[in-house]
Protein backbone atom coordinates (compact mmCIF):
# COMPACT_ATOMS: atom_id res chain seq x y z
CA UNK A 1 1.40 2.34 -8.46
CA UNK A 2 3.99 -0.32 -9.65
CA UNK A 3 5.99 -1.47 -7.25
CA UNK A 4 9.91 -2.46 -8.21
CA UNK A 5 13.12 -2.41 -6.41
CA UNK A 6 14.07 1.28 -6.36
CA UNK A 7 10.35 2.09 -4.85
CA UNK A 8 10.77 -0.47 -2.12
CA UNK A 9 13.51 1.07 -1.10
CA UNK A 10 12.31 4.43 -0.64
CA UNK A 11 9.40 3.16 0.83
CA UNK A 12 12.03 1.40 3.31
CA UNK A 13 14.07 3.93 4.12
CA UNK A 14 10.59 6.33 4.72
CA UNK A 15 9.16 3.52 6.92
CA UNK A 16 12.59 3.26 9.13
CA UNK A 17 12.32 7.12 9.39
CA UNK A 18 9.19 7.80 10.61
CA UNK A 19 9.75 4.93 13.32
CA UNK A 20 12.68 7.01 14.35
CA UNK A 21 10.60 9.94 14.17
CA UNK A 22 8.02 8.42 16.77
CA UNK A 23 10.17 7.05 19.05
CA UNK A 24 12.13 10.55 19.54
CA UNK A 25 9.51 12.60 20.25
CA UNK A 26 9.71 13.97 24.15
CA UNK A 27 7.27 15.60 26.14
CA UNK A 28 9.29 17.21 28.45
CA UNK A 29 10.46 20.40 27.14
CA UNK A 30 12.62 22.35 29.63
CA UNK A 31 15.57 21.48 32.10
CA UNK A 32 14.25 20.28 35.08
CA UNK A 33 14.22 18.34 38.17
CA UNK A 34 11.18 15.79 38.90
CA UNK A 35 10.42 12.94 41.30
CA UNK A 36 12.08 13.71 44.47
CA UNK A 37 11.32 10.28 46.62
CA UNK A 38 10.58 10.62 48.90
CA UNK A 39 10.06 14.25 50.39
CA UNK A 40 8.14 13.37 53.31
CA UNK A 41 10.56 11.40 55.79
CA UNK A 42 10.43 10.39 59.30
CA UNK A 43 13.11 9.58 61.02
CA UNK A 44 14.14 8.48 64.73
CA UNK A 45 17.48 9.71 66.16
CA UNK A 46 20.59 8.27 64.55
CA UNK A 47 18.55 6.90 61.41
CA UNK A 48 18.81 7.27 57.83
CA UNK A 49 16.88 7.07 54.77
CA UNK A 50 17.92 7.36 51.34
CA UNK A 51 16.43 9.39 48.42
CA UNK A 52 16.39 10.65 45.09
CA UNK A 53 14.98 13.07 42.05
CA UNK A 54 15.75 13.07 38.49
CA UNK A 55 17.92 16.05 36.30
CA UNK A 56 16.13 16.08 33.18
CA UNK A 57 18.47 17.27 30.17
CA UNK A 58 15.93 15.88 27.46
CA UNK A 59 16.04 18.66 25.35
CA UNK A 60 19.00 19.96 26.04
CA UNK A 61 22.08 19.59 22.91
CA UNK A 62 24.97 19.68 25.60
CA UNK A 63 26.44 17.77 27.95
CA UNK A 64 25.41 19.31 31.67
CA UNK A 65 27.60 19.40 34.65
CA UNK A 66 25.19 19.59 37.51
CA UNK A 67 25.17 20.66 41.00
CA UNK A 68 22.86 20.25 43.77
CA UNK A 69 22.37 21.01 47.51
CA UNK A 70 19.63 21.00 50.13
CA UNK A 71 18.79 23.81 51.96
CA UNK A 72 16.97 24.13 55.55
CA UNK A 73 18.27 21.00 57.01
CA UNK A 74 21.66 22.24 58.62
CA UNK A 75 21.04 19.98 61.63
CA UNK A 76 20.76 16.95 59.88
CA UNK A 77 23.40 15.37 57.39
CA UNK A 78 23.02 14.76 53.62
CA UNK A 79 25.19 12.81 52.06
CA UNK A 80 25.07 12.55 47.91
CA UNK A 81 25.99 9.57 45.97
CA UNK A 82 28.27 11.91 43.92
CA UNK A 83 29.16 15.48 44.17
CA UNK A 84 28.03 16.24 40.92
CA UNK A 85 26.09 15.01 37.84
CA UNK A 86 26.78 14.88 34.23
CA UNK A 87 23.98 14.63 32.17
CA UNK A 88 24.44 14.02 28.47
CA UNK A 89 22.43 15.52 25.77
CA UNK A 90 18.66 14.54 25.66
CA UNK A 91 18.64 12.75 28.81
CA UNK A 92 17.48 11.97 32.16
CA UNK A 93 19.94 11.24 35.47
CA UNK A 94 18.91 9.70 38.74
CA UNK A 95 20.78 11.54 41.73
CA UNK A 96 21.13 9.69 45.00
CA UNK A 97 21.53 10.16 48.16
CA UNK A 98 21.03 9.82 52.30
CA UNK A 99 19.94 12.17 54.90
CA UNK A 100 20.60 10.68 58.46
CA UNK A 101 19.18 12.81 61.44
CA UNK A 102 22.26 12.77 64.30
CA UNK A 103 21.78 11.01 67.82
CA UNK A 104 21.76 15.21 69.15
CA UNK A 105 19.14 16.17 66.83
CA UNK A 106 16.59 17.71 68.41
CA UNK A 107 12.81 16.23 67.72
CA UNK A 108 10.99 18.50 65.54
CA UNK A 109 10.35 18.72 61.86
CA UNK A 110 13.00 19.97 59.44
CA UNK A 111 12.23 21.46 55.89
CA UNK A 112 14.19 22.12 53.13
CA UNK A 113 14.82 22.69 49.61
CA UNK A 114 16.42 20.79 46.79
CA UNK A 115 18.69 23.38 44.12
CA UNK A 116 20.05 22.60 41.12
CA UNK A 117 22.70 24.18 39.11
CA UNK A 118 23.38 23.10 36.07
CA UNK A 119 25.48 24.44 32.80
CA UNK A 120 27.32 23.31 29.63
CA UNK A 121 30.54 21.28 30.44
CA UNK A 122 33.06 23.58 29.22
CA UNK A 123 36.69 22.16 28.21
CA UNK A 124 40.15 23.27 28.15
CA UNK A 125 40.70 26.27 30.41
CA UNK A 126 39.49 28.98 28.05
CA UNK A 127 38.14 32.19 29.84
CA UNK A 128 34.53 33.51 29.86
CA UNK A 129 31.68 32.67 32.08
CA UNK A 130 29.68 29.33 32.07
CA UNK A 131 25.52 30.36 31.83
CA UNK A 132 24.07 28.56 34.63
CA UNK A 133 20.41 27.30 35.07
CA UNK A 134 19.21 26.89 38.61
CA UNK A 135 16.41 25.23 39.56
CA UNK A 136 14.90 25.30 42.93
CA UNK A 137 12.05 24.66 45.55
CA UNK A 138 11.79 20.87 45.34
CA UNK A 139 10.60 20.68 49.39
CA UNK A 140 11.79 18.07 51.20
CA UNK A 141 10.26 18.05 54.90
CA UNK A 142 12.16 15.39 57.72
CA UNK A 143 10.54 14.31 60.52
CA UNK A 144 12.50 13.06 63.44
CA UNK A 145 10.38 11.94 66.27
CA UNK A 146 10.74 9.51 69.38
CA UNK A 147 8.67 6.76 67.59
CA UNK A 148 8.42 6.32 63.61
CA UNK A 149 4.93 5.68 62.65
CA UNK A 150 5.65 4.58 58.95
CA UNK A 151 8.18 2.53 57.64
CA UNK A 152 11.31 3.91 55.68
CA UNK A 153 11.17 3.02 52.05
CA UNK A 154 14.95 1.80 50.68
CA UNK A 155 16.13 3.95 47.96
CA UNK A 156 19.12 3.10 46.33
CA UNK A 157 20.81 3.45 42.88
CA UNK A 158 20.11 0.09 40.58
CA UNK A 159 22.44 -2.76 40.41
CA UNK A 160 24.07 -2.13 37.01
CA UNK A 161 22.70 -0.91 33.35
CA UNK A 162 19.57 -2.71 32.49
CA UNK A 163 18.10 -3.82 29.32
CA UNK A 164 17.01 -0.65 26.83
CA UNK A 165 13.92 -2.06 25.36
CA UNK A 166 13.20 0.97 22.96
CA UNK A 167 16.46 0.02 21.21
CA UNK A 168 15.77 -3.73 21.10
CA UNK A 169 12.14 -2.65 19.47
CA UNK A 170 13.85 -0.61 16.81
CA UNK A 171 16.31 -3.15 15.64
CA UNK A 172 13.82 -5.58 15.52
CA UNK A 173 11.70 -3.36 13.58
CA UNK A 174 14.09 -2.09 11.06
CA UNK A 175 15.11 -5.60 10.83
CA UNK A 176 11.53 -7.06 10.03
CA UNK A 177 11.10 -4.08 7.52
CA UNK A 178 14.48 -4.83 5.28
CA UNK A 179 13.14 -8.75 5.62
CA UNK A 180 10.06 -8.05 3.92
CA UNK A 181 11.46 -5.37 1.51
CA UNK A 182 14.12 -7.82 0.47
CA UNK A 183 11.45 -10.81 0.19
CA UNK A 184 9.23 -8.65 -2.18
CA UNK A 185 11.98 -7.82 -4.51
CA UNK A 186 13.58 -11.79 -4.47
CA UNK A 187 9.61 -12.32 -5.90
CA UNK A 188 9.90 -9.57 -8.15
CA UNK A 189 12.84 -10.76 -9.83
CA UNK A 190 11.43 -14.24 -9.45
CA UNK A 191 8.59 -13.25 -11.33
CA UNK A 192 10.16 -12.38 -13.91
């Protein structure tokens, strides 16, 4: 196969493709919630202890406005970071929050359930319904006893946005790949 300008570039542009290809593939294939941390608290009166799960949206083509409560633990308080979560197209949110067992509480173990709503952020004020999906049953059992026996683990959102090192990796790639495509055809010419 001879190799000039106009086939490097197709061979470019099907090289930066299939990178993009690889890189968006994603295994999970539903709405859903995952990783509640923990679900398995113990608490002494008048402590708290924060937590949180994830709202997966990955395949999802809408932006989500999401929803969320625990169930089963009336006696104790839960606070959330935020009342609600939107969760853009083909992605993941981290939901926060604190449960704190009340000075009155009485010492026994509490279980609940995490629920979440979510559906399609709808704009303007047009009418019709909004198609909810709820998803339900994460268990989250709370302890509170005289004496803790294990220590509570710190949960709290992250500082600020980190570094997205996918990203970085692409550029870099796509960069290397237009380096060497554009090398080849300066020789090319050269050659000539």
């Amino acid at each position: 196969m001879k190799f000039d300008s106009k086939n490097s570039m197709y061979w470019c542009v099907f090289l930066v493709a299939t990178i993009g290809v690889l890189f968006s593939v994603q295994i999970v294939q539903s709405i859903g919630v995952t990783r509640p941390v923990p679900y398995d608290i113990e608490l002494m009166k008048g402590e708290s202890a924060g937590f949180t799960f994830e709202i997966q949206a990955v395949t999802s083509t809408e932006m989500l406005l999401c929803t969320y409560s625990i169930s089963g633990l009336d006696a104790l308080e839960i606070n959330f970071e935020e009342d609600y979560a939107s969760v853009d197209a083909g992605s993941i949110k981290n939901v926060y929050g604190t449960i704190t067992a009340p000075v009155g509480a009485e010492i026994k173990t509490y279980s609940g359930h995490l629920s979440v709503s979510c559906g399609p952020v709808v704009e303007g004020t047009g009418s019709g319904s909004v198609v909810k999906t709820t998803v339900g049953g994460s268990p989250f059992n709370i302890k509170v006893v005289e004496v803790r026996e294990k220590g509570i683990r710190e949960i709290s959102p992250p500082p600020g946005p980190g570094i997205d090192y996918t990203t970085i990796l692409i550029a870099v790639l796509i960069i290397i790949i237009v380096i060497i495509v554009l090398y080849y055809n300066f020789k090319v010419k050269k050659g000539k």
